[in-house]
N, C-alpha and C. Protein backbone atom coordinates (compact mmCIF):
# COMPACT_ATOMS: atom_id res chain seq x y z
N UNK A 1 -88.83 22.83 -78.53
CA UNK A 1 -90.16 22.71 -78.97
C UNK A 1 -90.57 23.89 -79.86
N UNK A 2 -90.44 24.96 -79.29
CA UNK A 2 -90.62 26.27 -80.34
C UNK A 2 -89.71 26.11 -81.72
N UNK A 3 -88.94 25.44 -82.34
CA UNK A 3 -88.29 25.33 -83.40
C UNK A 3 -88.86 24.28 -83.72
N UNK A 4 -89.18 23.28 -83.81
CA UNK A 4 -90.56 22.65 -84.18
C UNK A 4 -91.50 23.20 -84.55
N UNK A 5 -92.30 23.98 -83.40
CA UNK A 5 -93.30 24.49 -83.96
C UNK A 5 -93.12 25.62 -85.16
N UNK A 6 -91.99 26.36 -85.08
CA UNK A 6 -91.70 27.07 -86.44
C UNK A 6 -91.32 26.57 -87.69
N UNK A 7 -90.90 25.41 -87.26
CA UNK A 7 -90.44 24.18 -88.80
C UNK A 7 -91.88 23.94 -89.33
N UNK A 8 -92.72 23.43 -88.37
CA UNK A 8 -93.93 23.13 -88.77
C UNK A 8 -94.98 24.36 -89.35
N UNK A 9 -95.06 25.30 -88.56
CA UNK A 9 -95.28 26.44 -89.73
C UNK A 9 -94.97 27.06 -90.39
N UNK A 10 -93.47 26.83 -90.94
CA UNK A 10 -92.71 27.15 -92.27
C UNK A 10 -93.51 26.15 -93.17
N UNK A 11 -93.37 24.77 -93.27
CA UNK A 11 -93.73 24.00 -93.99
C UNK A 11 -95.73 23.81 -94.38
N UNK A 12 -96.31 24.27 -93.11
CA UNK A 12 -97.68 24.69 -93.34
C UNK A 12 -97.90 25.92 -94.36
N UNK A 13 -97.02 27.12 -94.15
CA UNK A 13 -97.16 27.91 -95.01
C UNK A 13 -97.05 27.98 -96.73
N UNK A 14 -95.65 26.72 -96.85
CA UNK A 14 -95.31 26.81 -98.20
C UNK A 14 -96.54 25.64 -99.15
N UNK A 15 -97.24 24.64 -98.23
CA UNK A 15 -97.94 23.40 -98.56
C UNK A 15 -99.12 24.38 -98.74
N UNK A 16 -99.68 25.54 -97.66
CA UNK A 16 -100.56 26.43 -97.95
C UNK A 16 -100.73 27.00 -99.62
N UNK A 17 -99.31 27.82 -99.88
CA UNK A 17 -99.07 28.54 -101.00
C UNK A 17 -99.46 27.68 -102.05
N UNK A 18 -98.65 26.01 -101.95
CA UNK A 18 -98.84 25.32 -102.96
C UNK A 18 -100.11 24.50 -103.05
N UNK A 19 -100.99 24.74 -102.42
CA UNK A 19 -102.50 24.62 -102.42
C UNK A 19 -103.20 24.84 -103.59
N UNK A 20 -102.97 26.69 -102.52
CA UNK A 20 -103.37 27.79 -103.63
C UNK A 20 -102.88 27.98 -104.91
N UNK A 21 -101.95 27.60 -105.21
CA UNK A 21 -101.17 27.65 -106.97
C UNK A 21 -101.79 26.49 -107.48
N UNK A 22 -102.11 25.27 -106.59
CA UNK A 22 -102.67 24.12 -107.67
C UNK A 22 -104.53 24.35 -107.97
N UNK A 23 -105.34 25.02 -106.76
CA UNK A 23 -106.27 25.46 -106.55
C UNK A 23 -106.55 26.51 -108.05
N UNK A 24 -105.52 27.65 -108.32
CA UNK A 24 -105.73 28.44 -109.32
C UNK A 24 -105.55 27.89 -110.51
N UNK A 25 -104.27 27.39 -110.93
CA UNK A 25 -104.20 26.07 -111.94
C UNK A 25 -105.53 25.31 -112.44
N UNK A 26 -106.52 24.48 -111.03
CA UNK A 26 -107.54 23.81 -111.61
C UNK A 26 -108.40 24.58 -112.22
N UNK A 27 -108.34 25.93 -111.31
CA UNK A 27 -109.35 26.78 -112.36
C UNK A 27 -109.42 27.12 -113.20
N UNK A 28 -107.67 27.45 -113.99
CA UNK A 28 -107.79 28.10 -115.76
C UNK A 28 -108.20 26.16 -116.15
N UNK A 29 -107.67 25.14 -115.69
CA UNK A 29 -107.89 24.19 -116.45
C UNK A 29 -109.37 23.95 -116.90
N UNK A 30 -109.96 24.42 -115.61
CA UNK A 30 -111.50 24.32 -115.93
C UNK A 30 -111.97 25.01 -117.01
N UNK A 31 -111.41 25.84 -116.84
CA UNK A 31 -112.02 27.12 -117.78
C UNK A 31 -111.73 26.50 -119.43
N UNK A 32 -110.60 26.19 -119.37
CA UNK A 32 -109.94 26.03 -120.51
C UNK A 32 -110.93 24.37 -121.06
N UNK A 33 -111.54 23.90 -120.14
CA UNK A 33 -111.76 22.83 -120.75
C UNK A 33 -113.27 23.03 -121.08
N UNK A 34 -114.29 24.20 -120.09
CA UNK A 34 -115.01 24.76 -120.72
C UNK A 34 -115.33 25.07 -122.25
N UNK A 35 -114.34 26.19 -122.64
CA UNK A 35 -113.66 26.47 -123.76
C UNK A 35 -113.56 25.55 -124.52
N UNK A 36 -113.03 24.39 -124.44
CA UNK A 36 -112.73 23.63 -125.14
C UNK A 36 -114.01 22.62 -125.84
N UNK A 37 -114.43 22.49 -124.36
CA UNK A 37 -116.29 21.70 -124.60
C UNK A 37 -117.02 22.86 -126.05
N UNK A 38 -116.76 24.02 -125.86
CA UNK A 38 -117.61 24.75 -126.39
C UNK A 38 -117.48 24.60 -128.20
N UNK A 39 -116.15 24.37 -128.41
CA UNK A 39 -115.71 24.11 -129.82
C UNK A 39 -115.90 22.97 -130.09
N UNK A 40 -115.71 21.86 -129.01
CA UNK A 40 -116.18 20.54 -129.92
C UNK A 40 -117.42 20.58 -130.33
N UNK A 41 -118.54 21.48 -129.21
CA UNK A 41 -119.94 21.23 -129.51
C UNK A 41 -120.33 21.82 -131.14
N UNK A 42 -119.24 23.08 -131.04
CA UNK A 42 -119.40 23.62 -132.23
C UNK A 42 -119.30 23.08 -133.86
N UNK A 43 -117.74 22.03 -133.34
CA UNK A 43 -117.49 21.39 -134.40
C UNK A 43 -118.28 20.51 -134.69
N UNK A 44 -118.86 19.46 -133.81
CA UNK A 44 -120.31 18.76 -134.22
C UNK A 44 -120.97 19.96 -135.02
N UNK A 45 -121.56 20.68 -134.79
CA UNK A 45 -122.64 21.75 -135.23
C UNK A 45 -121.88 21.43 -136.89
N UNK A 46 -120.94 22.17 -137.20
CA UNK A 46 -120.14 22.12 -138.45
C UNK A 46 -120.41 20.98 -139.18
N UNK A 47 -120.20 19.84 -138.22
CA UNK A 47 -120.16 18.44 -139.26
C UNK A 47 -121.30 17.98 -139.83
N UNK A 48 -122.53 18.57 -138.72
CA UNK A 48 -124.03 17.96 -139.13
C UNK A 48 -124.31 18.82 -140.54
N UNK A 49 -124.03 20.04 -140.69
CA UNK A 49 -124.23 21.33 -141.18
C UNK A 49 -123.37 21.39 -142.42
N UNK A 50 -122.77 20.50 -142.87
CA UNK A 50 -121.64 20.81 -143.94
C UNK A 50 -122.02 19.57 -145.18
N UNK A 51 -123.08 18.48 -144.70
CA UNK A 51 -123.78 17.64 -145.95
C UNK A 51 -124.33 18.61 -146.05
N UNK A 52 -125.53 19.35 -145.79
CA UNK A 52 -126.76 20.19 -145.63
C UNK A 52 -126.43 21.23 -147.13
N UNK A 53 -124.96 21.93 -146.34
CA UNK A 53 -124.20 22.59 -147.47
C UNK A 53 -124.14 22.53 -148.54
N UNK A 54 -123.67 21.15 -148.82
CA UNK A 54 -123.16 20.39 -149.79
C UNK A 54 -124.14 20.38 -151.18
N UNK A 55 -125.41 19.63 -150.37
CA UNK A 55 -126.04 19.74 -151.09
C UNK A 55 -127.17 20.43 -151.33
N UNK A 56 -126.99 21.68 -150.25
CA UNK A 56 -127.55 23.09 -150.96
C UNK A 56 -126.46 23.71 -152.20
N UNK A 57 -125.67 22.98 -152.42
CA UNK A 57 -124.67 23.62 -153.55
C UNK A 57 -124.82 23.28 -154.81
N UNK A 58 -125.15 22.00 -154.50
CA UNK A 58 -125.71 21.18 -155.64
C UNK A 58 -126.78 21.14 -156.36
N UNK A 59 -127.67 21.69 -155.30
CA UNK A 59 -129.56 22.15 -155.72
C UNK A 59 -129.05 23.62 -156.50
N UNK A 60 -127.60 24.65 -156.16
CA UNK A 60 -128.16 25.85 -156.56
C UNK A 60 -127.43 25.66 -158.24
N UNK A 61 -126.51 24.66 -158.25
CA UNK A 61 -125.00 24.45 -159.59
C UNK A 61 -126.51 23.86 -160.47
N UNK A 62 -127.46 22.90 -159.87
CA UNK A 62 -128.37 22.48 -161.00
C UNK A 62 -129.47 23.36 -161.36
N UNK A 63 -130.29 24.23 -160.46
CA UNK A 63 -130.82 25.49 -160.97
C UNK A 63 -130.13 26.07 -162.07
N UNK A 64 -129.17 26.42 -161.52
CA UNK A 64 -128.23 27.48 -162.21
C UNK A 64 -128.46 27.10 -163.88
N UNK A 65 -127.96 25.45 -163.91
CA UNK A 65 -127.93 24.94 -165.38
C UNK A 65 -129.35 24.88 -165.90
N UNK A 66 -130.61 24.75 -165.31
CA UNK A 66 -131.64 24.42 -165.33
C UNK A 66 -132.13 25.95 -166.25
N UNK A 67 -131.83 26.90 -165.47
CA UNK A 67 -132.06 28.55 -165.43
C UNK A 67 -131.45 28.74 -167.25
N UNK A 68 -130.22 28.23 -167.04
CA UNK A 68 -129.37 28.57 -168.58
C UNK A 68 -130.19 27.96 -169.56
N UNK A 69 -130.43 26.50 -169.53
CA UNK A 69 -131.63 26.20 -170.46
C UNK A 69 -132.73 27.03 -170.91
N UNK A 70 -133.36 27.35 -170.25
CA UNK A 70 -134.39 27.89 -169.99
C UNK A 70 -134.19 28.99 -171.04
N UNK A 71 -132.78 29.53 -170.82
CA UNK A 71 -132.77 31.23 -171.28
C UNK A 71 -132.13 30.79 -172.54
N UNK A 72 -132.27 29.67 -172.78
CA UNK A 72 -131.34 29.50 -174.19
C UNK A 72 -132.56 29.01 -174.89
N UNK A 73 -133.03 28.27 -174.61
CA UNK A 73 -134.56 27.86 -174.94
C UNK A 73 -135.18 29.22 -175.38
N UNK A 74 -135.61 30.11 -174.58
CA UNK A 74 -135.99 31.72 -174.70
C UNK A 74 -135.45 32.31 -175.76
N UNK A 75 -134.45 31.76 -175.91
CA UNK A 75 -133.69 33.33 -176.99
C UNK A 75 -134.15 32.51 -178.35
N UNK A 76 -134.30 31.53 -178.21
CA UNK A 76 -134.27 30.32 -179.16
C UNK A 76 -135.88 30.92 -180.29
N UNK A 77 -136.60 30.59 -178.85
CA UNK A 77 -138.52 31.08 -178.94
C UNK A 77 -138.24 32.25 -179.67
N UNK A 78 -137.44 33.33 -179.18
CA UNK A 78 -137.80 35.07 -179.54
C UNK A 78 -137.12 34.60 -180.77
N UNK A 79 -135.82 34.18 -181.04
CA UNK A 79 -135.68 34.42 -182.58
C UNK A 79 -136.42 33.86 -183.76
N UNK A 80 -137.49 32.83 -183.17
CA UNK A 80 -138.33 32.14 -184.32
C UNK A 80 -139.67 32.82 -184.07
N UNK A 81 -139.70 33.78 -182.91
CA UNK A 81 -140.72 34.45 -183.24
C UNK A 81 -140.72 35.74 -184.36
N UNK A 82 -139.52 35.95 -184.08
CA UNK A 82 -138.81 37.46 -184.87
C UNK A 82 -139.22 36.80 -186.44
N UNK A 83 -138.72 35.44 -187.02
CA UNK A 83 -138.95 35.60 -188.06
C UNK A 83 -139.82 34.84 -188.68
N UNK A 84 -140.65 33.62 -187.77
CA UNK A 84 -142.28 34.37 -188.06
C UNK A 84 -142.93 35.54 -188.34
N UNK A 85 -143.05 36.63 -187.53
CA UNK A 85 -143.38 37.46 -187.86
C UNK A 85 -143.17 38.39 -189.46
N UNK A 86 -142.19 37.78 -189.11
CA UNK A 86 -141.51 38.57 -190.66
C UNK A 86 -142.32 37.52 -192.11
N UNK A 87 -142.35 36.63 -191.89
CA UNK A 87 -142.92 35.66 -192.39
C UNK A 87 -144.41 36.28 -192.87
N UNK A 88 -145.33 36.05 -191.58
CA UNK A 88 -146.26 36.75 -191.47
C UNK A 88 -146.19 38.50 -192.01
N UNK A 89 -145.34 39.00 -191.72
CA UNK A 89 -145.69 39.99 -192.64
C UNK A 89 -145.60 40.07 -194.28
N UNK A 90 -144.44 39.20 -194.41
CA UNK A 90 -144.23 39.20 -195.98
C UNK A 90 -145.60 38.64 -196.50
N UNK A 91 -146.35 37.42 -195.66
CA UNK A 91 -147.51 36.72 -196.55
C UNK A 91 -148.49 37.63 -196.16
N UNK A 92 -149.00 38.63 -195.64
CA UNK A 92 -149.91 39.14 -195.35
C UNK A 92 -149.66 40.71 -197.04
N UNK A 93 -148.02 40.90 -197.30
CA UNK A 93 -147.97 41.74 -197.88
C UNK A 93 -148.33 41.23 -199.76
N UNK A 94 -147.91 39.44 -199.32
CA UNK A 94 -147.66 39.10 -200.71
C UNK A 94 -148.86 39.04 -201.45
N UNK A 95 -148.74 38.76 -203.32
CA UNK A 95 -149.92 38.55 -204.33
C UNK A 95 -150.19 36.70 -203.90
N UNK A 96 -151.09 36.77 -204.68
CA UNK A 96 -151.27 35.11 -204.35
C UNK A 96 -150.19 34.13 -205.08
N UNK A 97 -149.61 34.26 -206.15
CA UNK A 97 -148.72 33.80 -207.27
C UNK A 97 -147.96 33.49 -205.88
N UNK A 98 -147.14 34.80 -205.20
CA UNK A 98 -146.86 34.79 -204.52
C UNK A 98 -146.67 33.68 -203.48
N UNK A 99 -147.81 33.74 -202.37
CA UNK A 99 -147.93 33.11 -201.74
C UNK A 99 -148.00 31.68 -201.29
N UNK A 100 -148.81 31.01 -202.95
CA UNK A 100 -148.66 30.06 -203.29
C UNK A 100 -147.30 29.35 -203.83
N UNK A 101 -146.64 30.15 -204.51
CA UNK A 101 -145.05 29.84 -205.02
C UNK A 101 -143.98 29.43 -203.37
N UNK A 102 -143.93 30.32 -202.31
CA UNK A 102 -143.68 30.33 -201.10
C UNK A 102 -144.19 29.76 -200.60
N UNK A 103 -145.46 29.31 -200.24
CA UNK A 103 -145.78 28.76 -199.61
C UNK A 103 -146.60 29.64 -198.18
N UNK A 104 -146.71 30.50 -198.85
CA UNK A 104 -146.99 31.80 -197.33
C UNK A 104 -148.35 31.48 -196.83
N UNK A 105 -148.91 31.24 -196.08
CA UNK A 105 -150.33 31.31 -195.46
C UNK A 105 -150.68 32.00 -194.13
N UNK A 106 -150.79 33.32 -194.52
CA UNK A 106 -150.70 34.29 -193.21
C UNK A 106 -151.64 33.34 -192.05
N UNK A 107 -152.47 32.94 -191.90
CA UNK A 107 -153.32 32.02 -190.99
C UNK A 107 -152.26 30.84 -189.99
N UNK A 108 -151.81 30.14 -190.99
CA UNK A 108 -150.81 29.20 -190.12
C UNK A 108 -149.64 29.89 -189.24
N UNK A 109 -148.94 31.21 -190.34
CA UNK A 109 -147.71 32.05 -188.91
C UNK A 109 -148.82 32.71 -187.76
N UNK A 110 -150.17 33.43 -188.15
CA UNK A 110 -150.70 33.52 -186.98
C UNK A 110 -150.73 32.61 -185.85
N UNK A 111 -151.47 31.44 -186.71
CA UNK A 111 -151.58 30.48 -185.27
C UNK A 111 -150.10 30.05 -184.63
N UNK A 112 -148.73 30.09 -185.56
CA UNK A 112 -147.71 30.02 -184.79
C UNK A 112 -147.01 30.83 -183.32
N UNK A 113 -147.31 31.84 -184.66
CA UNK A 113 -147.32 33.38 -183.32
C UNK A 113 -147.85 33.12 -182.10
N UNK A 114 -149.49 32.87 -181.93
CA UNK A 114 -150.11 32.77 -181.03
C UNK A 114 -150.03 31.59 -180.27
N UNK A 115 -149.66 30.57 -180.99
CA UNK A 115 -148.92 29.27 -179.84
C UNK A 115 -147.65 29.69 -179.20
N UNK A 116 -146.52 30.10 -179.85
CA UNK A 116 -145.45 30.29 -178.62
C UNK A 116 -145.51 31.86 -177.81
N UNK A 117 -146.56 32.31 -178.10
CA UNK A 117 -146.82 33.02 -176.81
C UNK A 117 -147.80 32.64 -175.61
């Protein structure tokens, strides 16, 4: 009977051990699947977040071109203001023969002047 009972708590002990090894096991699994929950949630986050992107990229590529107009338009304005002015000064300097031969009428480059500003 006593070798029985020691068979039986040999085999209690090792079913014990292997308890505890499957017991620790569930726990990294847990963990790990924790972990794992945490990146899918993330990767949702990514997927909602990456049209959003997209076409914040698209609002900034058409500014951008919008902006270049603009400054090409600008340089466009300053150089016909530059020679208005010059305009305006030559008819403000010229005789009337002058002016009339050209065509100069300091009054009209004023009011030009003063419209594209």
């Amino acid at each position: 009977m006593v070798l029985l009972d020691k068979i039986a708590a040999k085999l209690g002990e090792s079913l014990a051990k292997e308890k505890k090894e499957l017991e620790n096991e569930k726990v990294q699994i847990d963990e790990l699947l924790a972990k794992l929950g945490a990146v899918f949630r993330s990767l949702e986050i990514v997927k909602t977040l990456l049209p959003e992107l997209e076409g914040l990229k698209t609002s900034i590529t058409e500014s951008n071109l919008k902006l270049k107009s603009v400054r090409d338009e600008l340089i466009v304005l300053e150089q016909s203001q530059v020679a208005n002015r010059e305009r305006l000064k030559e008819a403000r300097t010229a005789g009337t023969f002058k002016k009339i031969f050209k065509r100069l009428d300091p009054e009209r480059f004023n009011g030009t002047l003063t419209s594209l500003l």
